[in-house]
PDB file of N, CA and C in Angstrom:
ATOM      1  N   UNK A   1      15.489 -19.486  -8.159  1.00  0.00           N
ATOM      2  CA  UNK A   1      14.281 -18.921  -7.601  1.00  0.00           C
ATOM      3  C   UNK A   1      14.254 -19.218  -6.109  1.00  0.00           C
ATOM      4  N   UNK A   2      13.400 -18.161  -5.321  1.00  0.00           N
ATOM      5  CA  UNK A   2      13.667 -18.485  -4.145  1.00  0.00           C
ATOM      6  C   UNK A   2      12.603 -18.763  -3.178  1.00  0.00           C
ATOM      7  N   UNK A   3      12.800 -19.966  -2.604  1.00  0.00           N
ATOM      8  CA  UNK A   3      11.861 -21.107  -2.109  1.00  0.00           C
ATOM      9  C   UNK A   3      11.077 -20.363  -0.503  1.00  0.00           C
ATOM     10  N   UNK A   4      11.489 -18.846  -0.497  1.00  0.00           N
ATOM     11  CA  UNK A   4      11.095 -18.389   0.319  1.00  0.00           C
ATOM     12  C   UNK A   4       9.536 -17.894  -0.084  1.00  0.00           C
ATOM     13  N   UNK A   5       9.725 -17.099  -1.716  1.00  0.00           N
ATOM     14  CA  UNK A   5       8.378 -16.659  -2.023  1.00  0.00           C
ATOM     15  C   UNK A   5       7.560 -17.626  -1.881  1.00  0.00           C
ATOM     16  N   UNK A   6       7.776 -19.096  -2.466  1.00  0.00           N
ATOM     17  CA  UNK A   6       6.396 -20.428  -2.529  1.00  0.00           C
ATOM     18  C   UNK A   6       6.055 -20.551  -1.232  1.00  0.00           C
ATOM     19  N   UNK A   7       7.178 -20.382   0.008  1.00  0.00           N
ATOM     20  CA  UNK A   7       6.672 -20.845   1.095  1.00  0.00           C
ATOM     21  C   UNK A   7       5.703 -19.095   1.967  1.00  0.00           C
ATOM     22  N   UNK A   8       5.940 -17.859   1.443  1.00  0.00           N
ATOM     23  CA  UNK A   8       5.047 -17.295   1.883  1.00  0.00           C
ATOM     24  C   UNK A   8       4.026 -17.052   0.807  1.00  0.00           C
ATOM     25  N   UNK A   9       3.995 -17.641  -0.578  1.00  0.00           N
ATOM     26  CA  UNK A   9       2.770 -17.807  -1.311  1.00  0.00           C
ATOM     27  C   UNK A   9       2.080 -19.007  -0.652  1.00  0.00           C
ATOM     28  N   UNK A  10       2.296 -19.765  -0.434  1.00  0.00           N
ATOM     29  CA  UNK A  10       1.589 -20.950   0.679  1.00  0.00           C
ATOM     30  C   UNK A  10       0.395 -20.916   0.791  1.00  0.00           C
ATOM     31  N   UNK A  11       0.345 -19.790   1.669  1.00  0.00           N
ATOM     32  CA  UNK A  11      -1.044 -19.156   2.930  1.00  0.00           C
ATOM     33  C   UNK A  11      -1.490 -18.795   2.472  1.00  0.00           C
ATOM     34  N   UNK A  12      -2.790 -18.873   1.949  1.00  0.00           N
ATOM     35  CA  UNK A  12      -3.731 -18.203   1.348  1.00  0.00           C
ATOM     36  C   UNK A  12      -4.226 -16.408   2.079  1.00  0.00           C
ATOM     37  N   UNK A  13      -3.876 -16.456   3.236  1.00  0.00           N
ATOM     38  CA  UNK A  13      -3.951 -14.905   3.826  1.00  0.00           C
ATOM     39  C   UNK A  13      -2.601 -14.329   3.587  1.00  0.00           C
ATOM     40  N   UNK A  14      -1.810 -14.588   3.205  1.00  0.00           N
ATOM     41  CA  UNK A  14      -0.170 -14.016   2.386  1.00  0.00           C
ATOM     42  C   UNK A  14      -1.155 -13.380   0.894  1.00  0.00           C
ATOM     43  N   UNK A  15      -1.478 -14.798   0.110  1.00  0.00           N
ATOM     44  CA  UNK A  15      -2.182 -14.440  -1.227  1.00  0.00           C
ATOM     45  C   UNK A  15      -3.260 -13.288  -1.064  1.00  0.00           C
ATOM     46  N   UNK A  16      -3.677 -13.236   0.069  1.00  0.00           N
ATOM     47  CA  UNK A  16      -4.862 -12.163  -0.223  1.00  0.00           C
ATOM     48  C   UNK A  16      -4.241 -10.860   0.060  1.00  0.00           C
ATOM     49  N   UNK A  17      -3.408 -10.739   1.087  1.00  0.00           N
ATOM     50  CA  UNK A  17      -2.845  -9.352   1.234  1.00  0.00           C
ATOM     51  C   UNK A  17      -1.866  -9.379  -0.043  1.00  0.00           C
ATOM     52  N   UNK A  18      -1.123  -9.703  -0.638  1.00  0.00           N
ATOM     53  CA  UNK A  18      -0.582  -9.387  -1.937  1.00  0.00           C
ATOM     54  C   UNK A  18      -2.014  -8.664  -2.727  1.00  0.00           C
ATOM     55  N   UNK A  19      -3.110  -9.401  -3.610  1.00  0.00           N
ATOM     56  CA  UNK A  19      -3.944  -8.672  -3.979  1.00  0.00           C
ATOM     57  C   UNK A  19      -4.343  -7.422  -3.243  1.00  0.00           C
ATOM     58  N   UNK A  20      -4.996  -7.770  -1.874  1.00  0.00           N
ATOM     59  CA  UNK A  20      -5.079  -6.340  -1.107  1.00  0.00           C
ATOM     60  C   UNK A  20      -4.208  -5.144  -1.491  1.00  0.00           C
ATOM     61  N   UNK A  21      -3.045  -5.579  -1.723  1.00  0.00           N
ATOM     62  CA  UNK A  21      -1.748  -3.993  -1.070  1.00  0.00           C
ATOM     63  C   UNK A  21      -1.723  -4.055  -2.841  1.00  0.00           C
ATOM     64  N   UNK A  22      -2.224  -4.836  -3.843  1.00  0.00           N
ATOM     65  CA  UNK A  22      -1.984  -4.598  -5.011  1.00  0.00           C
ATOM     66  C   UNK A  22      -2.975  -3.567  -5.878  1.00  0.00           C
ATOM     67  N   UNK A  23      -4.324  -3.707  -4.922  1.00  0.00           N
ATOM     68  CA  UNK A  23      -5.652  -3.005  -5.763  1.00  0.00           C
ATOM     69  C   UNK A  23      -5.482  -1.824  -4.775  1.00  0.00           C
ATOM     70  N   UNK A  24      -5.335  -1.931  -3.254  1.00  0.00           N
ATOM     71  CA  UNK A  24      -5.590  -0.684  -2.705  1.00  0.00           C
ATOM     72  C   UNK A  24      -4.470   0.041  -2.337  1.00  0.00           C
ATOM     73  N   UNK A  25      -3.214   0.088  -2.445  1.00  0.00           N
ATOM     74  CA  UNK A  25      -1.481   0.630  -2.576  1.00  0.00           C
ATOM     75  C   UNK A  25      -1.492   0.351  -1.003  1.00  0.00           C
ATOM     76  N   UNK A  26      -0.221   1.018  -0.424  1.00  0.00           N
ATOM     77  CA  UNK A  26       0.681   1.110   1.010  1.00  0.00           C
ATOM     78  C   UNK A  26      -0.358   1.571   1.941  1.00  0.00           C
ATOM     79  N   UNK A  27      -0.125   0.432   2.777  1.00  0.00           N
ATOM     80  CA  UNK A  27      -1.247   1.237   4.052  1.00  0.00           C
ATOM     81  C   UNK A  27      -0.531   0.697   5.202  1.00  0.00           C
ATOM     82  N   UNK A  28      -1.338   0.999   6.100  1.00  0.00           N
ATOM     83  CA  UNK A  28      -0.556   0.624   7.723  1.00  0.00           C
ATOM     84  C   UNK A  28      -1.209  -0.712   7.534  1.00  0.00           C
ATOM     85  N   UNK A  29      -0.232  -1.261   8.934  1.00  0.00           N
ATOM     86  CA  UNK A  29      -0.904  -2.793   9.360  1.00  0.00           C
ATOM     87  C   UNK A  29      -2.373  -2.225  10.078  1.00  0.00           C
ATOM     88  N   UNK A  30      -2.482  -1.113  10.937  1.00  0.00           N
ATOM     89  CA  UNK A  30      -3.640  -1.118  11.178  1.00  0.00           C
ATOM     90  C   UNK A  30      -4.892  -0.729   9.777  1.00  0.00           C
ATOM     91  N   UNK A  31      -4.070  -0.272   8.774  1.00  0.00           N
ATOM     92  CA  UNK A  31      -5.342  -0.260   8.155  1.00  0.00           C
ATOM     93  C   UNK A  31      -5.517  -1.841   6.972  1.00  0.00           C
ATOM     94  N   UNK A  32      -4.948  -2.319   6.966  1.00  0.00           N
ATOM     95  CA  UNK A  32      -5.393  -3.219   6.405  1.00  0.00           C
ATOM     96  C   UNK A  32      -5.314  -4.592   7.043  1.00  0.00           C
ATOM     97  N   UNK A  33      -5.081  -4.535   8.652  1.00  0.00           N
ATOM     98  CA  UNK A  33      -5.985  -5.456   9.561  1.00  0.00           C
ATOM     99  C   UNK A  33      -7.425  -5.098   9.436  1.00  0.00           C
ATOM    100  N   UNK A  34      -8.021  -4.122   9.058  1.00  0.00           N
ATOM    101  CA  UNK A  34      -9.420  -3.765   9.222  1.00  0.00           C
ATOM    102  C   UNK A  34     -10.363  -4.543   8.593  1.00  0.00           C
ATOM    103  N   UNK A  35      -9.397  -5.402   7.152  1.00  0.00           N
ATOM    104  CA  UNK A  35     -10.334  -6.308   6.347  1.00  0.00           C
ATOM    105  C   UNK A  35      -9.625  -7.662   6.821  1.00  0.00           C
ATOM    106  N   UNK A  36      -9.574  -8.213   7.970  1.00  0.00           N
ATOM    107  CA  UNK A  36      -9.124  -9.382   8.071  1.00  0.00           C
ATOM    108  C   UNK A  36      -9.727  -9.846   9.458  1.00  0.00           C
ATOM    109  N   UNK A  37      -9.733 -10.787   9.350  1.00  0.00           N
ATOM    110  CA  UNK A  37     -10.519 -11.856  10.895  1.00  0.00           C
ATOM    111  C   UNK A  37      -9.743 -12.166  11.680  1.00  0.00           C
ATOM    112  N   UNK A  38      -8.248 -11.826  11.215  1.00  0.00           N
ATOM    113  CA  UNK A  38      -7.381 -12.022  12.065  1.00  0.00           C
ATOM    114  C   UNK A  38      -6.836 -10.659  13.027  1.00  0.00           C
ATOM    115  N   UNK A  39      -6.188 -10.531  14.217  1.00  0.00           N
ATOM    116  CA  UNK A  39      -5.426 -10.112  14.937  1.00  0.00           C
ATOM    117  C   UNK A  39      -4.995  -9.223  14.061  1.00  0.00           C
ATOM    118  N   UNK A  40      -4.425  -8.108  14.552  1.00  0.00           N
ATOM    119  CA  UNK A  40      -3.068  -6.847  13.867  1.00  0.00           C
ATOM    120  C   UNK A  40      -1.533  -7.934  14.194  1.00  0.00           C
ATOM    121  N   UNK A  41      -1.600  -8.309  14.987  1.00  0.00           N
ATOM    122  CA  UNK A  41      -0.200  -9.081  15.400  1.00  0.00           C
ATOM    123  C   UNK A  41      -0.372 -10.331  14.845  1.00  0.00           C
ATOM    124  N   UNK A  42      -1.198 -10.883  14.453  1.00  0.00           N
ATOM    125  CA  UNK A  42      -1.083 -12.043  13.354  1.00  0.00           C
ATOM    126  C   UNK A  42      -0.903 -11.726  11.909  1.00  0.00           C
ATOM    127  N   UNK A  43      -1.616 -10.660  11.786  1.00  0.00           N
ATOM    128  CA  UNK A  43      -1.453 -10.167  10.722  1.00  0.00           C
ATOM    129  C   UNK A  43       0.118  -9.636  10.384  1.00  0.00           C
ATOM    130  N   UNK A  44       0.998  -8.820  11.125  1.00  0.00           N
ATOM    131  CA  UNK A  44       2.104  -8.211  11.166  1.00  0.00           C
ATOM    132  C   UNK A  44       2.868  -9.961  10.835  1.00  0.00           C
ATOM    133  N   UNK A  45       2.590 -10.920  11.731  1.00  0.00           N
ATOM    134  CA  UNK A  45       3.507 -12.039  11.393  1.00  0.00           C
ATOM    135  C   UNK A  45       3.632 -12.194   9.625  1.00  0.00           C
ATOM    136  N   UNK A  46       2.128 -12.130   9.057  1.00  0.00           N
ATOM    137  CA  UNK A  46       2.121 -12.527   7.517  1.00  0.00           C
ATOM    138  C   UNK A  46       2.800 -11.387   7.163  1.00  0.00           C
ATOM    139  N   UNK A  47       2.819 -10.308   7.162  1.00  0.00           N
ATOM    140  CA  UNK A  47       3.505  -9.472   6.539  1.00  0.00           C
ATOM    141  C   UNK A  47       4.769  -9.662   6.545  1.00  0.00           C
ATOM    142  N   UNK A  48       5.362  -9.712   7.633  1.00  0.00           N
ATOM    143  CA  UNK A  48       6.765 -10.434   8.173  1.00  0.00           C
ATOM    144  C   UNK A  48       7.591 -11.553   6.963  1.00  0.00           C
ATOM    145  N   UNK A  49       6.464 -12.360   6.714  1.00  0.00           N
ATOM    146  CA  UNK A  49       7.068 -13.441   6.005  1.00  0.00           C
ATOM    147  C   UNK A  49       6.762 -13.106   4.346  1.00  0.00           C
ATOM    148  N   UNK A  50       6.269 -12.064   4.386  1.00  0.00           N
ATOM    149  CA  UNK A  50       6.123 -11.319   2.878  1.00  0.00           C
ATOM    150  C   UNK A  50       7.316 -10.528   2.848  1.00  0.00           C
ATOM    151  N   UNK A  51       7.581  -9.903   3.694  1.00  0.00           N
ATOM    152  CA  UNK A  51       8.564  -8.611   3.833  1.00  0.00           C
ATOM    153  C   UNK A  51      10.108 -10.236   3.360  1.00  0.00           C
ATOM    154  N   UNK A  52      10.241 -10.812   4.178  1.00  0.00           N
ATOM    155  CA  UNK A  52      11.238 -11.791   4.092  1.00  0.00           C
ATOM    156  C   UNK A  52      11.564 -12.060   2.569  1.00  0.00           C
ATOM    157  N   UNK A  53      10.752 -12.480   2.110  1.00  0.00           N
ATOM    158  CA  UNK A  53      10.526 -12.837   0.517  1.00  0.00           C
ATOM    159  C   UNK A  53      10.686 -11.693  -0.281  1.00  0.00           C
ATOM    160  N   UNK A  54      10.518 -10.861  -0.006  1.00  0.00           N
ATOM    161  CA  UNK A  54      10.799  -9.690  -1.106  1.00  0.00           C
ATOM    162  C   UNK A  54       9.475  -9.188  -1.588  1.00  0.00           C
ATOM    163  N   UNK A  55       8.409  -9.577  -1.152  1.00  0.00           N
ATOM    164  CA  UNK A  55       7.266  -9.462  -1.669  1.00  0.00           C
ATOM    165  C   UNK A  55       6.781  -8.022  -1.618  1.00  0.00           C
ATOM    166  N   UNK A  56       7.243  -7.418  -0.048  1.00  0.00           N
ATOM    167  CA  UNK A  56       6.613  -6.654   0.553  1.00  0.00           C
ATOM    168  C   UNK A  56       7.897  -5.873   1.065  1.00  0.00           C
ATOM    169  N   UNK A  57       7.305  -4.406   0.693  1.00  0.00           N
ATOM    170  CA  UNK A  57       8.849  -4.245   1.467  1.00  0.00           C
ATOM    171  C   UNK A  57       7.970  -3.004   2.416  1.00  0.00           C
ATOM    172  N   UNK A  58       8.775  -2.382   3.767  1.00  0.00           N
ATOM    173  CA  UNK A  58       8.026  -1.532   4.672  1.00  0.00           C
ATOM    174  C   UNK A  58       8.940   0.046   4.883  1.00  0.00           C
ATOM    175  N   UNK A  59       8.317   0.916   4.568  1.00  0.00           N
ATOM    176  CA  UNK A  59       8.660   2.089   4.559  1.00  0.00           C
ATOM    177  C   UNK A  59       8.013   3.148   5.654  1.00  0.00           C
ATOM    178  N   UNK A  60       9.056   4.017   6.577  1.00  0.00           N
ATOM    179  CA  UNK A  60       8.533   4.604   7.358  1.00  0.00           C
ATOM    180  C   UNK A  60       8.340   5.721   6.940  1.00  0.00           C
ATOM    181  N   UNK A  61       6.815   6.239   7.323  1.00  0.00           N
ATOM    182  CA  UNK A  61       6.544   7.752   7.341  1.00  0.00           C
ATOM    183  C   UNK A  61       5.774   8.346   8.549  1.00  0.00           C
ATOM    184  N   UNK A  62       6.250   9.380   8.723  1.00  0.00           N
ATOM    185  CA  UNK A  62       6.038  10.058  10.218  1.00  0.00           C
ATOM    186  C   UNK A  62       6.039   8.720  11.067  1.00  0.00           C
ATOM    187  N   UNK A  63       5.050   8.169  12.484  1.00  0.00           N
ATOM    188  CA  UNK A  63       5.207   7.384  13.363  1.00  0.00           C
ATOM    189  C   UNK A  63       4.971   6.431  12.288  1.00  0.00           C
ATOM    190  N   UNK A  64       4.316   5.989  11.046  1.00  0.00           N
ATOM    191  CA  UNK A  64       3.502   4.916  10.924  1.00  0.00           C
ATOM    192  C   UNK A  64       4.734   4.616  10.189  1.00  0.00           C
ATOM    193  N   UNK A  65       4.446   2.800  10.040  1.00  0.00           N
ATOM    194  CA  UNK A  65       5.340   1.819   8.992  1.00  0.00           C
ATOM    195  C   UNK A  65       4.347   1.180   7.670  1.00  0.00           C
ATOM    196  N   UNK A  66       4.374   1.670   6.707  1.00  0.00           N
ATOM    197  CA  UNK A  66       3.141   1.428   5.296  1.00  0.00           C
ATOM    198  C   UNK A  66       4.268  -0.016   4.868  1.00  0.00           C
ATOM    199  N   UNK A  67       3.284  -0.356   4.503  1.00  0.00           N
ATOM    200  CA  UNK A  67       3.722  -1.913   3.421  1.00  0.00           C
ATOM    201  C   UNK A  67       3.307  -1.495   2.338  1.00  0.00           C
ATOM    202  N   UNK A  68       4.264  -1.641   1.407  1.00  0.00           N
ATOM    203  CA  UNK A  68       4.296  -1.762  -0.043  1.00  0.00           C
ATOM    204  C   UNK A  68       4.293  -2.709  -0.499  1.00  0.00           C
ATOM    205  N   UNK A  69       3.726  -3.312  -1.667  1.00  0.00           N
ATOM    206  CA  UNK A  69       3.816  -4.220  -2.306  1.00  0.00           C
ATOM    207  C   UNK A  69       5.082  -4.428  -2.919  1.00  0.00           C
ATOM    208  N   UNK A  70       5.792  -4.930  -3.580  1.00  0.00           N
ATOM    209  CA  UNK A  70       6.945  -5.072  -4.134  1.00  0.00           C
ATOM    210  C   UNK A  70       6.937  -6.409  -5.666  1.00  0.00           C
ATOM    211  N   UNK A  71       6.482  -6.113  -6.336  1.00  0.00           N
ATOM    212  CA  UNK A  71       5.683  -7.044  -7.251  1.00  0.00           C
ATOM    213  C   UNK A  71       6.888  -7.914  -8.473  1.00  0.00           C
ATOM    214  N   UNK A  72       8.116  -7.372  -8.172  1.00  0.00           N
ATOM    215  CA  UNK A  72       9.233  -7.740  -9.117  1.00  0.00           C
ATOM    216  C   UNK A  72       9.734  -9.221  -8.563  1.00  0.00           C
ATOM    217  N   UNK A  73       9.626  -9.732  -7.463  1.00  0.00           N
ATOM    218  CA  UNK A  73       9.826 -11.217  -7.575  1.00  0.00           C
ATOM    219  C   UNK A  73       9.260 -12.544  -7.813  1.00  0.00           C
ATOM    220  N   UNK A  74       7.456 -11.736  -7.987  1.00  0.00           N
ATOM    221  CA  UNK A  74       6.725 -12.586  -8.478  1.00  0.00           C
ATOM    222  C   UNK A  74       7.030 -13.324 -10.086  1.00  0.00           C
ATOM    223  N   UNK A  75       7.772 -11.698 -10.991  1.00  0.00           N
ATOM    224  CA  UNK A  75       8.288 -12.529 -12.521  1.00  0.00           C
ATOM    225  C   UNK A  75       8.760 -13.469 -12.223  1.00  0.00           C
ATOM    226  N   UNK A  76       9.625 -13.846 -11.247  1.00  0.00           N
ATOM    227  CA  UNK A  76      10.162 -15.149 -11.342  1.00  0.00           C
ATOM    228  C   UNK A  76       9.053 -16.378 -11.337  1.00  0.00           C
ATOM    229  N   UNK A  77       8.368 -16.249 -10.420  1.00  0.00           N
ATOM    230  CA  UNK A  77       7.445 -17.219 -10.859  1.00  0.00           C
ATOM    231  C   UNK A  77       6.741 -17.303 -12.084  1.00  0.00           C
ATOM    232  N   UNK A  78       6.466 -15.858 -12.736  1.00  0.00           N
ATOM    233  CA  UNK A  78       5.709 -16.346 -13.831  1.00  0.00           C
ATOM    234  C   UNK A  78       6.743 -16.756 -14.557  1.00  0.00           C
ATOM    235  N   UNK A  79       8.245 -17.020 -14.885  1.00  0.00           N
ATOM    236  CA  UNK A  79       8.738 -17.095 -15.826  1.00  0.00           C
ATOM    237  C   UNK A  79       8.459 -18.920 -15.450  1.00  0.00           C
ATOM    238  N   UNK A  80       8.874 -19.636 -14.658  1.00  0.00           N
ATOM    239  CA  UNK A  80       8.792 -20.657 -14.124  1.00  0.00           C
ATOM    240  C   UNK A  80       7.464 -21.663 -14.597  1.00  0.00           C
ATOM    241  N   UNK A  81       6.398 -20.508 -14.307  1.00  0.00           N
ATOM    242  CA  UNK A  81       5.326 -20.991 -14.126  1.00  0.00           C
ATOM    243  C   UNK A  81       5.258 -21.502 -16.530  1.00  0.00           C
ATOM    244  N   UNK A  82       6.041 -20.841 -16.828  1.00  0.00           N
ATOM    245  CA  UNK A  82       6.170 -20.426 -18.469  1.00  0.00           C
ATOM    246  C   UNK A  82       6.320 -21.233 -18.863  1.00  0.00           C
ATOM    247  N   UNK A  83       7.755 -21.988 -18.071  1.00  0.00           N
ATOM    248  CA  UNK A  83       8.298 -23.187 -18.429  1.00  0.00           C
ATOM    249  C   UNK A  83       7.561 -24.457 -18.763  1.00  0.00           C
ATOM    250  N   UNK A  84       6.681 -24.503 -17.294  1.00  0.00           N
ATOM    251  CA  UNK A  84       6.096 -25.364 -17.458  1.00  0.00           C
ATOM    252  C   UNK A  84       5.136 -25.612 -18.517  1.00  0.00           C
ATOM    253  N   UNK A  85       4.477 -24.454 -18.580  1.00  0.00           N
ATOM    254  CA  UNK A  85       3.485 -24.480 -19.637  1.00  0.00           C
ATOM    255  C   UNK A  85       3.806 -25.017 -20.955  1.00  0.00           C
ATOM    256  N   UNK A  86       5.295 -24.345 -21.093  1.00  0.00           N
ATOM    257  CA  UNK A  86       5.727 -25.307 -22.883  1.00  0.00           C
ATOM    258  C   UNK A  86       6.105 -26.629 -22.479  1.00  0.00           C
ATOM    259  N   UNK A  87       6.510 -27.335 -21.560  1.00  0.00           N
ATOM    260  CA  UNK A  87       6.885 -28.340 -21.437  1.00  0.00           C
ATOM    261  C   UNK A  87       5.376 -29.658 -21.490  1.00  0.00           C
ATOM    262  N   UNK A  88       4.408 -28.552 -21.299  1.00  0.00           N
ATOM    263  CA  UNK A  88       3.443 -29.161 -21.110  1.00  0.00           C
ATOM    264  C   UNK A  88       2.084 -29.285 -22.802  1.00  0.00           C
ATOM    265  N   UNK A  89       2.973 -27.945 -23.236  1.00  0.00           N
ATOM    266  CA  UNK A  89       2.259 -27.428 -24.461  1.00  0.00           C
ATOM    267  C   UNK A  89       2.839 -28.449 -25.736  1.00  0.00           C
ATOM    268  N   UNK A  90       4.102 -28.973 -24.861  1.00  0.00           N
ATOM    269  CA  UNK A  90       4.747 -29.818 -26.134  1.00  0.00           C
ATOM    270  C   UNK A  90       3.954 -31.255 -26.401  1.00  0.00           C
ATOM    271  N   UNK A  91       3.603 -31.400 -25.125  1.00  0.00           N
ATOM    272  CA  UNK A  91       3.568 -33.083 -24.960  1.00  0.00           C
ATOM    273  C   UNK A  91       2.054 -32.945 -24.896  1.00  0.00           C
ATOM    274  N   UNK A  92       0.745 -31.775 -25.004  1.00  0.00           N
ATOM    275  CA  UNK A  92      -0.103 -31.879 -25.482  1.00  0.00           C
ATOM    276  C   UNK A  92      -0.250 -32.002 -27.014  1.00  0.00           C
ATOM    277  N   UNK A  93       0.211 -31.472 -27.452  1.00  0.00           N
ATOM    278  CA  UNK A  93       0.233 -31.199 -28.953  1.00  0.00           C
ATOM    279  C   UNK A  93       0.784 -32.395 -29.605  1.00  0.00           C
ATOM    280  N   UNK A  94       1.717 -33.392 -28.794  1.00  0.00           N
ATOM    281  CA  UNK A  94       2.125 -34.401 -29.022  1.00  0.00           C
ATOM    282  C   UNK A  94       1.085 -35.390 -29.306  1.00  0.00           C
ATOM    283  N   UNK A  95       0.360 -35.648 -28.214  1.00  0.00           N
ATOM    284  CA  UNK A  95      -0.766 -36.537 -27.881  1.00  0.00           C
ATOM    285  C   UNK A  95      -2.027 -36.294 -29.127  1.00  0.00           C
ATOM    286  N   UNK A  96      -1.981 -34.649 -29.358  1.00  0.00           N
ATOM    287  CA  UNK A  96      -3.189 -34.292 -30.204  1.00  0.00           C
ATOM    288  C   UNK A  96      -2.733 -34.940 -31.541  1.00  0.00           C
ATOM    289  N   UNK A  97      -1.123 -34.859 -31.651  1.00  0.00           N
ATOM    290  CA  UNK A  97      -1.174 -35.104 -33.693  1.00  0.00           C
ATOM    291  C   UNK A  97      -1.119 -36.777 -33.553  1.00  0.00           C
ATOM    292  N   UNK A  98      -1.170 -37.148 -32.157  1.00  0.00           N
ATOM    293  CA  UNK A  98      -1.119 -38.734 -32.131  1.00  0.00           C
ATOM    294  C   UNK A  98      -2.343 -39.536 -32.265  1.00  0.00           C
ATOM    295  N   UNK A  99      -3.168 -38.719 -31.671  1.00  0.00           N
ATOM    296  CA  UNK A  99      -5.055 -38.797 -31.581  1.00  0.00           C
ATOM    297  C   UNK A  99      -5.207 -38.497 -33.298  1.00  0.00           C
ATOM    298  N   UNK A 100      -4.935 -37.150 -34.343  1.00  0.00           N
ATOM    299  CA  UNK A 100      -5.478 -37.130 -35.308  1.00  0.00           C
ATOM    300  C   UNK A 100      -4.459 -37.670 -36.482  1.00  0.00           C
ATOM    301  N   UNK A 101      -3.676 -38.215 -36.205  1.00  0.00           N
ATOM    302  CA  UNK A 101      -3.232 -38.956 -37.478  1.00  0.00           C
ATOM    303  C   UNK A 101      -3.334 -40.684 -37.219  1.00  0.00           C
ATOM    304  N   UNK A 102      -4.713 -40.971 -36.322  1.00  0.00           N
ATOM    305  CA  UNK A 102      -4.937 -42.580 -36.082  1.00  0.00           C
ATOM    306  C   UNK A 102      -4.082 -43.166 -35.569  1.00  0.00           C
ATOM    307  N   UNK A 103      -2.328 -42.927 -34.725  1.00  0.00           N
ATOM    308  CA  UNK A 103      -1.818 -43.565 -34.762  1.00  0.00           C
ATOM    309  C   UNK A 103      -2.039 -44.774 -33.608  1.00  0.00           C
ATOM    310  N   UNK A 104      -3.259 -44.283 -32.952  1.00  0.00           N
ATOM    311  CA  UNK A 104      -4.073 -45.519 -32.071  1.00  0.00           C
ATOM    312  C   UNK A 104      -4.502 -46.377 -32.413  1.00  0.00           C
ATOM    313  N   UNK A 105      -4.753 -46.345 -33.646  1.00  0.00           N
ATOM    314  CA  UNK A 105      -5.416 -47.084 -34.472  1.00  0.00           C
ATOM    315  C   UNK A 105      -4.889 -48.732 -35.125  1.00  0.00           C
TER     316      UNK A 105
END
């Protein structure tokens, strides 16, 4: 897995433009600087480090450059994120038949 997506999942303004470009599809940097407090050129940086990751990929039409979402390297995290969960699902369930068969006791 690649330690590029965690580090542009990081930023919580990375996380919001992923949702953004996910509910409202490909738009320009100027149009979806329009919902942000930040700069167009700060903004272009986060995209930058989305585009890097695979997150985001940028397609030209006529003058403008649209960002797409690109949503296939996030599985990796959920598969990851999976792992953990049984590793975690084991050693709850552990604790639970340890709690109901008294062995605290």
């Amino acid at each position: 897995m690649s330690t590029a997506i965690f580090e542009a999942l990081a930023d919580p303004v990375r996380r919001d433009l992923i949702l953004d470009l996910a509910e409202h599809g490909p738009r320009t940097a100027t149009e979806i600087s329009k919902g942000y407090p930040i700069s167009r050129q700060g903004l272009l940086k986060h995209l930058g480090k989305l585009e890097r990751a695979r997150l985001v990929s940028v397609r030209k039409k006529g003058r403008g450059k649209f960002y797409f979402l690109t949503p296939e390297p996030l599985s990796e995290i959920d598969i990851w994120i999976k792992k953990i969960e049984a590793v975690w699902d084991k050693r709850l369930n552990r604790l639970k038949d340890l709690l109901e068969n008294d062995a605290w006791k």
